[in-house]
N, C-alpha and C. Protein backbone atom coordinates (compact mmCIF):
# COMPACT_ATOMS: atom_id res chain seq x y z
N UNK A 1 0.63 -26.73 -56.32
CA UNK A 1 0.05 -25.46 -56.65
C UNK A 1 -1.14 -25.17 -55.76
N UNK A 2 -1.85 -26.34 -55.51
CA UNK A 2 -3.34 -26.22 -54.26
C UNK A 2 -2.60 -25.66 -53.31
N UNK A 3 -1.42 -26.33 -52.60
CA UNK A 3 -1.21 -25.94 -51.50
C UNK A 3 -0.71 -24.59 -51.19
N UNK A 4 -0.27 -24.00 -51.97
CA UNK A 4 0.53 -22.33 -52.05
C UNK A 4 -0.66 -21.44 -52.39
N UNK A 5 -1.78 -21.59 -53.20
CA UNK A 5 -3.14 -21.18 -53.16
C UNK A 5 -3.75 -20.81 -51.55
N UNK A 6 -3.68 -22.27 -51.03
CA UNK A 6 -4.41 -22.27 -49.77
C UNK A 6 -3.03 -21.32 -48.62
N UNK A 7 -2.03 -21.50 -49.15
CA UNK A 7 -1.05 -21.04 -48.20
C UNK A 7 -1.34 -19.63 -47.72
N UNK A 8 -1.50 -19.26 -49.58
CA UNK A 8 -1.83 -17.61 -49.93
C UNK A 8 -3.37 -16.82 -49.45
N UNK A 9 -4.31 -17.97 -49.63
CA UNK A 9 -5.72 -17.27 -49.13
C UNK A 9 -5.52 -17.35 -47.62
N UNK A 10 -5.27 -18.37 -46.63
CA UNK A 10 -4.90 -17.98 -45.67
C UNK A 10 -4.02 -16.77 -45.25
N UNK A 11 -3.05 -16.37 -45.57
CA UNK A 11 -2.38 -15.51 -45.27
C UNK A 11 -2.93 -14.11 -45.40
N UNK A 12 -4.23 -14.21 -46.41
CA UNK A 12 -4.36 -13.06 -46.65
C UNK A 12 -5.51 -12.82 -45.86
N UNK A 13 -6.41 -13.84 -45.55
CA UNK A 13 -7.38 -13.74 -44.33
C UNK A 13 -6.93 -13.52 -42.92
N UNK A 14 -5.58 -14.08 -42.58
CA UNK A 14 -5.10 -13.72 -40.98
C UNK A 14 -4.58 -12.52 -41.41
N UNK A 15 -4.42 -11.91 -42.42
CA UNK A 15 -4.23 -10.33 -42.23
C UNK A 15 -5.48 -9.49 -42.25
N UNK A 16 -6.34 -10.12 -43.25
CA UNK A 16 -8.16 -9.49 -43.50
C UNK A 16 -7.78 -7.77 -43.07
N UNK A 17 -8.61 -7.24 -42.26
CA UNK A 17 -8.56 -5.75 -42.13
C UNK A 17 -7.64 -5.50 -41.32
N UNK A 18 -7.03 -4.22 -41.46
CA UNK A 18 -6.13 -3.88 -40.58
C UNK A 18 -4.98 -4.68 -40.62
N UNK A 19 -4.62 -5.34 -42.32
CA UNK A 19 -3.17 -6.10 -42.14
C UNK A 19 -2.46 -4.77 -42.13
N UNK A 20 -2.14 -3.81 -42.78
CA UNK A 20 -1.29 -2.84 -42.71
C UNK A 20 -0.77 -2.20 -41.24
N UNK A 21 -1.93 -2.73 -40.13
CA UNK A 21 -1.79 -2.56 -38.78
C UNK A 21 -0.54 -3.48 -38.27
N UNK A 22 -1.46 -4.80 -38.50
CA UNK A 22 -0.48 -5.85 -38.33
C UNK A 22 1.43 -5.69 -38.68
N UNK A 23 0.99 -5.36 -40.19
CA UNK A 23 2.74 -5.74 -40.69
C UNK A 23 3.17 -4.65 -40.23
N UNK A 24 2.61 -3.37 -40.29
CA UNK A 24 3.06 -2.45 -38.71
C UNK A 24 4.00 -2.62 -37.27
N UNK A 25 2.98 -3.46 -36.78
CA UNK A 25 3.40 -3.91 -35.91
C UNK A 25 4.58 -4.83 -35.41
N UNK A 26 5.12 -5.98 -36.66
CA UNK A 26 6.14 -6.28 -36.95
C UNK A 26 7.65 -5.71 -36.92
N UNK A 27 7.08 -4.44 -37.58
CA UNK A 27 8.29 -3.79 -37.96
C UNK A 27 8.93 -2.63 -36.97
N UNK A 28 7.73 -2.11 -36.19
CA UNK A 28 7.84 -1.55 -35.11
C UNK A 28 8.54 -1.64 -33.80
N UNK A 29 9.13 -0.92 -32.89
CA UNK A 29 9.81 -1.33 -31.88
C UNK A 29 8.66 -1.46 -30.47
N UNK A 30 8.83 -2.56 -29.99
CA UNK A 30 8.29 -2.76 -29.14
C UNK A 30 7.88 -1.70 -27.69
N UNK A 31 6.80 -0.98 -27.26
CA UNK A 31 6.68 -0.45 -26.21
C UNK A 31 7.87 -0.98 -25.01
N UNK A 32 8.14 -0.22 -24.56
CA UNK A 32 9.20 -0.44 -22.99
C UNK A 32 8.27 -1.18 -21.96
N UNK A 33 8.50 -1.78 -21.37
CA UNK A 33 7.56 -2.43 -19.92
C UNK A 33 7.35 -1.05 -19.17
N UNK A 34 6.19 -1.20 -18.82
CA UNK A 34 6.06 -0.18 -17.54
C UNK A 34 6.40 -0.73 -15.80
N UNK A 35 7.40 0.36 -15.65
CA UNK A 35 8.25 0.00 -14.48
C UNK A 35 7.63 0.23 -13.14
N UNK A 36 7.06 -0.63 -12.26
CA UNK A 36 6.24 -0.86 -10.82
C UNK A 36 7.07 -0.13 -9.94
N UNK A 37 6.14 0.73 -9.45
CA UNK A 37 6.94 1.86 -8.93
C UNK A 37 7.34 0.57 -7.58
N UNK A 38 8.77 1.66 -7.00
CA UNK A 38 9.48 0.83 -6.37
C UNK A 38 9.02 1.04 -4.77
N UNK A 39 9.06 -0.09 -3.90
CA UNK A 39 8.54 0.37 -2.14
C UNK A 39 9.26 0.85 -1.82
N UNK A 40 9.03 2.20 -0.94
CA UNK A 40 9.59 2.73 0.39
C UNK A 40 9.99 2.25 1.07
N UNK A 41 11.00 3.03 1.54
CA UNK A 41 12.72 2.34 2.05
C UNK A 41 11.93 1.84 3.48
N UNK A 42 12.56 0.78 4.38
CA UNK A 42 11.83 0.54 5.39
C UNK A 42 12.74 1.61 6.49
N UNK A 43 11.83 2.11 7.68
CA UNK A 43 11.81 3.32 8.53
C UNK A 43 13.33 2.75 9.50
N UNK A 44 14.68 2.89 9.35
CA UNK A 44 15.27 2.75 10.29
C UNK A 44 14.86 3.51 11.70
N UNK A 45 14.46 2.59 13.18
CA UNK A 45 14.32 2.35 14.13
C UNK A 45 15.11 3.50 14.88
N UNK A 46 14.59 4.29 16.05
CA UNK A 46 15.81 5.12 16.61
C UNK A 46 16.49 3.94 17.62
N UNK A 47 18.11 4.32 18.00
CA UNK A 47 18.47 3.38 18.86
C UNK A 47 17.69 3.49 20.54
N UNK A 48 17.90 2.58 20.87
CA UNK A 48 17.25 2.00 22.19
C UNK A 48 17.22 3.45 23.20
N UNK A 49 18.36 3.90 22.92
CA UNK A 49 18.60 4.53 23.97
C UNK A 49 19.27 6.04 23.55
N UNK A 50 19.19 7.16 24.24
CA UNK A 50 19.64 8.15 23.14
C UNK A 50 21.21 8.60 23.01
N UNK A 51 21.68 7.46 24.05
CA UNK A 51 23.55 7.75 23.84
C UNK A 51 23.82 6.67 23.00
N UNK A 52 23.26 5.59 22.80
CA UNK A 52 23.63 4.82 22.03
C UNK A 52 23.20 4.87 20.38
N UNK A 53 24.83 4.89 19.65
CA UNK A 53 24.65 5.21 18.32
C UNK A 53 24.20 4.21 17.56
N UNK A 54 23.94 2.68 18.35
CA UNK A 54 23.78 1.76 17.62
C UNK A 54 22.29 1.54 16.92
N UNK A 55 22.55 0.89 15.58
CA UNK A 55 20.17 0.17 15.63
C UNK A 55 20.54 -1.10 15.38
N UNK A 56 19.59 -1.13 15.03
CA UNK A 56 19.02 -3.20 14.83
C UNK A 56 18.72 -3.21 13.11
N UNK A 57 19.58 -4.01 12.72
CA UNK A 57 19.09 -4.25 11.54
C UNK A 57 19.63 -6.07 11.08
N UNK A 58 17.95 -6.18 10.83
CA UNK A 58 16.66 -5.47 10.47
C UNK A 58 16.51 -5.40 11.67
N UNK A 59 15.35 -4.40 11.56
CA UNK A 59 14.58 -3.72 12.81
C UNK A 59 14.03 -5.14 13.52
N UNK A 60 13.55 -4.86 14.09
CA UNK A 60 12.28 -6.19 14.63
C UNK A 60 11.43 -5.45 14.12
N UNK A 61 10.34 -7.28 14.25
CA UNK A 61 8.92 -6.74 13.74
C UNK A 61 8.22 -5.73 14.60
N UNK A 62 7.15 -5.55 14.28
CA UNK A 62 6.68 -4.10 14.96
C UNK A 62 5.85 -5.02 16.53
N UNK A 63 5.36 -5.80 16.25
CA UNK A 63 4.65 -6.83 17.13
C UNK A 63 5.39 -7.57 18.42
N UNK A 64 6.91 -7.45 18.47
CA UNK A 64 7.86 -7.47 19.10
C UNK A 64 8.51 -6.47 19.73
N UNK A 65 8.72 -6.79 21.69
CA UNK A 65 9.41 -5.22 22.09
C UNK A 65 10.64 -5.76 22.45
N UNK A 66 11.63 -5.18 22.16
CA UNK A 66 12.99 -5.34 22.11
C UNK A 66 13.41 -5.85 23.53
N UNK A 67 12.75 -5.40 24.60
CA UNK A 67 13.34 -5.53 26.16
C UNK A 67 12.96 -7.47 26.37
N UNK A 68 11.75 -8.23 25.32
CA UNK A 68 11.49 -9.48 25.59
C UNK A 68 12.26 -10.30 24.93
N UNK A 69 13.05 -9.68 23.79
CA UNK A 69 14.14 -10.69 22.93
C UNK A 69 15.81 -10.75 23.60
N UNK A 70 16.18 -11.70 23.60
CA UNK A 70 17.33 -12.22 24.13
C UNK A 70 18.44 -11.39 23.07
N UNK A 71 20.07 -11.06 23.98
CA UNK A 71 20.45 -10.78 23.18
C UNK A 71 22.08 -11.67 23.46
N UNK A 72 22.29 -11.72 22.01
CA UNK A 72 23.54 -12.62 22.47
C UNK A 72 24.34 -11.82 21.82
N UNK A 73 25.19 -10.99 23.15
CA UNK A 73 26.76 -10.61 22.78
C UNK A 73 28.03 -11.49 22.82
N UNK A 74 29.10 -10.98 21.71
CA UNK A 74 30.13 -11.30 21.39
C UNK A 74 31.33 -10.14 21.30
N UNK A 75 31.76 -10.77 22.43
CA UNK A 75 33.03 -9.69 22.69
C UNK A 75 33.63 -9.45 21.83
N UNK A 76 34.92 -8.08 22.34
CA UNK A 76 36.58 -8.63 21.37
C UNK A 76 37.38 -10.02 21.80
N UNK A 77 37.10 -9.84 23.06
CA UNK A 77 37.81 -11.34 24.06
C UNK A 77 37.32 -12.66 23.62
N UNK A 78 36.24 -12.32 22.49
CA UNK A 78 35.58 -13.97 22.34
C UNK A 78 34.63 -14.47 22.92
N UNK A 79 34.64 -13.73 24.23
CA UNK A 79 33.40 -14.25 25.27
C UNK A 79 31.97 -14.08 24.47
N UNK A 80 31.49 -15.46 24.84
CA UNK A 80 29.89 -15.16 24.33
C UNK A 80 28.92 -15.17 25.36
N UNK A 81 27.99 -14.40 25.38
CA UNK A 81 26.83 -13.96 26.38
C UNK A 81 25.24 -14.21 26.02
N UNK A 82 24.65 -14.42 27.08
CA UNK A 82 23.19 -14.12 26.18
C UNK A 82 22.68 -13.73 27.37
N UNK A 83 21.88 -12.35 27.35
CA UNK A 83 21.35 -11.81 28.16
C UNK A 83 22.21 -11.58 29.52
N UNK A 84 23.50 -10.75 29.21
CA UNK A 84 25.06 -10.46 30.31
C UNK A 84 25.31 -11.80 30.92
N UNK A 85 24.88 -13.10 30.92
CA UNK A 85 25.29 -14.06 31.56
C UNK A 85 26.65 -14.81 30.54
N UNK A 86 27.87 -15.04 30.92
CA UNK A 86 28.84 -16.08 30.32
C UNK A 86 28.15 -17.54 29.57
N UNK A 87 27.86 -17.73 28.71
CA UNK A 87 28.17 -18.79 28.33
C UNK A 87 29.07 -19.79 26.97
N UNK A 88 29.70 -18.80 26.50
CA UNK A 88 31.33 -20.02 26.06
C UNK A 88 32.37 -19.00 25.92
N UNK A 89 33.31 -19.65 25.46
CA UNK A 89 34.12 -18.80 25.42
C UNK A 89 35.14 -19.20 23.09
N UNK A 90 34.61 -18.04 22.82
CA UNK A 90 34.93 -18.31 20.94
C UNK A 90 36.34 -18.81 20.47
N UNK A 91 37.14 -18.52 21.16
CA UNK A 91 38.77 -18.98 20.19
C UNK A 91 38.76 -19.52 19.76
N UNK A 92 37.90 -20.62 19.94
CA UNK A 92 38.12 -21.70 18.73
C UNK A 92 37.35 -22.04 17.30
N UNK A 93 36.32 -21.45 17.53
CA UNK A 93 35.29 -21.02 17.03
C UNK A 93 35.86 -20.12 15.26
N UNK A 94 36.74 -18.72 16.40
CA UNK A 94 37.93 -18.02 15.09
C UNK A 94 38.81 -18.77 14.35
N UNK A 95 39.24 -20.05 14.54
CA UNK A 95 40.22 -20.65 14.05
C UNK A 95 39.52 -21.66 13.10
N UNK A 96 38.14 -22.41 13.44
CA UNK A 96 38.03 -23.36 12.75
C UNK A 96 36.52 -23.06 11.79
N UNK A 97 36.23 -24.11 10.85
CA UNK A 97 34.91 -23.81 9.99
C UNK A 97 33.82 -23.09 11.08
N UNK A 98 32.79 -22.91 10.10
CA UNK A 98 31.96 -22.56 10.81
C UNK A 98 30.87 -23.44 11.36
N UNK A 99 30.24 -24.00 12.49
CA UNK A 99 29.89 -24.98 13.10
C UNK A 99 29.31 -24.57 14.36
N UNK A 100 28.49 -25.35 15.03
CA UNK A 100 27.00 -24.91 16.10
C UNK A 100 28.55 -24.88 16.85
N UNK A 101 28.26 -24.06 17.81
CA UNK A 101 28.40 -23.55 19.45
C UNK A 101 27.98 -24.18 20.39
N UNK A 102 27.91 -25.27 21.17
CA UNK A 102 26.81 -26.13 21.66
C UNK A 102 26.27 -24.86 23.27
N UNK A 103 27.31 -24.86 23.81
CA UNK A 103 26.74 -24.08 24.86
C UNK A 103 25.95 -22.78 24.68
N UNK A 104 25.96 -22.15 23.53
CA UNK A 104 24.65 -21.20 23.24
C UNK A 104 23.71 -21.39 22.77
N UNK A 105 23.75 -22.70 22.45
CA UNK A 105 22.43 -23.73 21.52
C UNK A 105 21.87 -23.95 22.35
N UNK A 106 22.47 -24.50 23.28
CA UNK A 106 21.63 -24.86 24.89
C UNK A 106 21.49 -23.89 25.97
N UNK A 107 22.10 -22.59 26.14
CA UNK A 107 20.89 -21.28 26.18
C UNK A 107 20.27 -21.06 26.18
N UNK A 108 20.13 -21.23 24.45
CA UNK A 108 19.28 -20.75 23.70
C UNK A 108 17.77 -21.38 23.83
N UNK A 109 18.07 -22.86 23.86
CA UNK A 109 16.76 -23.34 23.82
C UNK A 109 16.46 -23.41 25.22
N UNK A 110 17.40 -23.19 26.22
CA UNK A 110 16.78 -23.15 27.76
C UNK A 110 15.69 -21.77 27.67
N UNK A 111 16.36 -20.51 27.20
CA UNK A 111 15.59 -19.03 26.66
C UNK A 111 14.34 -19.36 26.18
N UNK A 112 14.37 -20.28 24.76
CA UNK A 112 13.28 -20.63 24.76
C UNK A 112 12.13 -21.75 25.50
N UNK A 113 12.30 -22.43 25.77
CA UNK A 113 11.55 -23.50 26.66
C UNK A 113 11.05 -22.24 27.85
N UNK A 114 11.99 -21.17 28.46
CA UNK A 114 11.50 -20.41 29.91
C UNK A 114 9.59 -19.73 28.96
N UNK A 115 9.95 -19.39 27.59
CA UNK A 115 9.25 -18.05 26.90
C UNK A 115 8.17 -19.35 26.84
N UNK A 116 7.92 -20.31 26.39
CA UNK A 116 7.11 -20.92 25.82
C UNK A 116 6.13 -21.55 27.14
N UNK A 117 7.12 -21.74 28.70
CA UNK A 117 6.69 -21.88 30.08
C UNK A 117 5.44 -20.80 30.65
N UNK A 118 5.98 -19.53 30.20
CA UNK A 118 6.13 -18.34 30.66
C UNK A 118 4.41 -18.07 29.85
N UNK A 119 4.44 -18.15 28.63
CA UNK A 119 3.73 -17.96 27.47
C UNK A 119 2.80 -19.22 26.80
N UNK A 120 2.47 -20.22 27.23
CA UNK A 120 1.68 -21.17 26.57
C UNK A 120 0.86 -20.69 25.05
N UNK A 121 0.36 -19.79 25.41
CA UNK A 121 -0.51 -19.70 23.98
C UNK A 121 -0.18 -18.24 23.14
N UNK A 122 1.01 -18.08 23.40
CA UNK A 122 1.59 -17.06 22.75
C UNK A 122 2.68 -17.75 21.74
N UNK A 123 2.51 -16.81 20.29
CA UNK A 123 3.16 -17.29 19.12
C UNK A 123 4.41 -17.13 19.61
N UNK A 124 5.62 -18.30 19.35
CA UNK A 124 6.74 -17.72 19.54
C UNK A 124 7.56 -16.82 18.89
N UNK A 125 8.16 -15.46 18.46
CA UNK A 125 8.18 -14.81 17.73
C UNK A 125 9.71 -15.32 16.99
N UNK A 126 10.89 -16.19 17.97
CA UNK A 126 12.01 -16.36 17.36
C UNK A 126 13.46 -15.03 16.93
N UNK A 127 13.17 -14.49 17.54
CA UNK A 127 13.90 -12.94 17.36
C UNK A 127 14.92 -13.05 18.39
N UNK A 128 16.10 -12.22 17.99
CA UNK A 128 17.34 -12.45 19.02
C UNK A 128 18.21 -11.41 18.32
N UNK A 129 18.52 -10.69 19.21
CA UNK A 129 19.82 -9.81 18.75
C UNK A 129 20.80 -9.69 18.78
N UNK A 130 21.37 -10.05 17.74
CA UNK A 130 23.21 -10.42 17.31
C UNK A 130 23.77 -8.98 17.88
N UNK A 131 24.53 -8.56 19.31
CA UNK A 131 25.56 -8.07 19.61
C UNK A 131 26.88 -8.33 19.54
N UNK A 132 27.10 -8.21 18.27
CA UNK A 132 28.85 -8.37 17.98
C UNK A 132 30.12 -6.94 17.84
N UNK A 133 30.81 -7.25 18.64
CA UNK A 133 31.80 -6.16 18.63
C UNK A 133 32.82 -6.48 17.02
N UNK A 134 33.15 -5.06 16.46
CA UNK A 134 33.31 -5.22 14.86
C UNK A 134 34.65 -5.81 14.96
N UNK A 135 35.23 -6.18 15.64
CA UNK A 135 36.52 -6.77 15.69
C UNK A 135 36.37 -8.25 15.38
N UNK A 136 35.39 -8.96 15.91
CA UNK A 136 35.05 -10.49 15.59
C UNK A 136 34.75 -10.35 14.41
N UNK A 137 36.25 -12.04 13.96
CA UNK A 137 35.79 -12.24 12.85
C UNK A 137 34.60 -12.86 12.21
N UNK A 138 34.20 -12.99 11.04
CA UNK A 138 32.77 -13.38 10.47
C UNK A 138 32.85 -14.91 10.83
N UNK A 139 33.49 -15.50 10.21
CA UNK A 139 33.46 -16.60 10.83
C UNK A 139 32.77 -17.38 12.53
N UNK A 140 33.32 -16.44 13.38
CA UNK A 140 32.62 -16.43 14.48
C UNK A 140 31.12 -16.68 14.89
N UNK A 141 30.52 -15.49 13.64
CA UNK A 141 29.41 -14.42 13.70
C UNK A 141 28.79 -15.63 13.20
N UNK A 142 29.18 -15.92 12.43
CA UNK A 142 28.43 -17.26 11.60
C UNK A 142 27.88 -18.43 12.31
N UNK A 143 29.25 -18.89 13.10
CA UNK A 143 29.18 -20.38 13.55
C UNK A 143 27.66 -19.55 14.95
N UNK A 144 27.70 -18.46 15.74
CA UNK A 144 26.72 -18.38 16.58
C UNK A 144 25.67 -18.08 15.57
N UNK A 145 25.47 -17.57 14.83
CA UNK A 145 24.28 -17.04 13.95
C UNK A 145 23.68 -18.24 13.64
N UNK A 146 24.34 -19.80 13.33
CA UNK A 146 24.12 -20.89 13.02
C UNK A 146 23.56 -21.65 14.62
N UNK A 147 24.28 -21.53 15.67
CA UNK A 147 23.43 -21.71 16.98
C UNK A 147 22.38 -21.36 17.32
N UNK A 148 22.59 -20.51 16.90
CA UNK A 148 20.69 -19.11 16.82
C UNK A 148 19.59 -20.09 16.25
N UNK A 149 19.79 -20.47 15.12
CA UNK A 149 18.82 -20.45 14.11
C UNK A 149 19.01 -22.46 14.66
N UNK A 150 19.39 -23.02 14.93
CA UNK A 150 19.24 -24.45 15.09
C UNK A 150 18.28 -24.58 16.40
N UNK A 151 18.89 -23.46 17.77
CA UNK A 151 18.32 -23.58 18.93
C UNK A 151 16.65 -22.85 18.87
N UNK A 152 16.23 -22.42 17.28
CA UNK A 152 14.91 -22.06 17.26
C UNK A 152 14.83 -20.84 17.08
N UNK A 153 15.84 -19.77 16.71
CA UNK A 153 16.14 -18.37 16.82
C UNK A 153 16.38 -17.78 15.21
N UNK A 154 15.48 -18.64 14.19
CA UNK A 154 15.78 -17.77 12.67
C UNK A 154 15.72 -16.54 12.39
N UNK A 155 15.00 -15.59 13.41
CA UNK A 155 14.89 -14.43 13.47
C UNK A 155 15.88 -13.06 13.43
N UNK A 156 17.20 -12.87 13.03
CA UNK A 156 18.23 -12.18 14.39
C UNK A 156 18.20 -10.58 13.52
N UNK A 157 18.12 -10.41 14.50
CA UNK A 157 18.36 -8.23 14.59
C UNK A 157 20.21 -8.48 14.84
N UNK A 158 20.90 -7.86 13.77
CA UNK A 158 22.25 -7.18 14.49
C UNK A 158 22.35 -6.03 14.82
N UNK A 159 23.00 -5.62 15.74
CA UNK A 159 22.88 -4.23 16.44
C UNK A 159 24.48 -3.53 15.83
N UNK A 160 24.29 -2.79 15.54
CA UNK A 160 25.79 -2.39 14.19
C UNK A 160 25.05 -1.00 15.19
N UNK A 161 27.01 -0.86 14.96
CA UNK A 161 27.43 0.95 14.67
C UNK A 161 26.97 1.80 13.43
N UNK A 162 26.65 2.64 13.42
CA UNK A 162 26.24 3.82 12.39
C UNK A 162 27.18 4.39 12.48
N UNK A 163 27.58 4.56 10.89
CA UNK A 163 28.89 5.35 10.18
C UNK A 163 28.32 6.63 10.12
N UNK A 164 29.50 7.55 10.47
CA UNK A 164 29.39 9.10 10.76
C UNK A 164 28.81 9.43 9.07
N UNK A 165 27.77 10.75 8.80
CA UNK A 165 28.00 11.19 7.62
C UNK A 165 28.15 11.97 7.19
N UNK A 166 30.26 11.60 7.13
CA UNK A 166 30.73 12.72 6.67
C UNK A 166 31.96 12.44 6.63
């Protein structure tokens, strides 16, 4: 009987003034969260050039000019390039998992070792632009996207076609 006493004077002290607020509040539906307004879309880039329909996405950073980043194209033929020079050739690449490229890995880090020659006390920025023709399969895109990023290149801009709108 002490203890349901003490149960009861407590209960009635954590309500003290403003219990009718309280048991209010209980019964009430909870306010909605207030929703953080959302960021602005980021500024798609005009293309390089004004016949070309293509952009970069993502853009590069703003601190980066497009003419100093390497770009590694990928044909329909498979051929892979970095900066118009040949270096492998993909067929096999389409057929099997996805897996480093060695000869654009070693490009790649020749590209970098020239920038870092070239540049001693300049941050390396790591940026490279994936030129792939839409015919290559993903797979492809992958196994070089995975050369990229091993030879020091986590950075990559793809340069895509823009769909007509309409």
């Amino acid at each position: 009987m002490r203890v349901a006493l003490v149960v009861l004077a407590f209960t009635v002290l954590a309500c003290g003034r403003g219990g009718e607020k309280n048991v209010a509040s209980f019964s009430s539906r909870p306010e909605p969260p207030q929703e953080s307004p959302r960021p602005s879309p980021v500024p798609v880039p005009e293309p390089s050039s004004s016949n070309d329909p293509r952009r970069l996405v993502p853009p590069l950073p703003p601190d980066v000019n497009e003419r100093d980043v390497p770009v590694v194209r990928i044909t329909a033929d498979y051929r892979c390039l970095v900066n118009d020079v040949f270096v492998a050739d993909l067929h096999d690449a389409a057929t099997a998992a996805p897996s480093q490229i060695e000869p654009l890995k070693k490009a790649l880090v020749k590209v970098r070792e020239d920038f870092h020659a070239a540049h001693p006390s300049d941050r390396f920025p790591g940026a490279i632009i994936m030129d792939v023709d839409e015919t290559v399969p993903a797979m492809v895109v992958k196994s070089a996207f995975q050369s990229a990023v091993v030879a020091g290149f986590p950075n990559p801009s793809f340069r895509v076609a823009q769909k007509d709108a309409g």
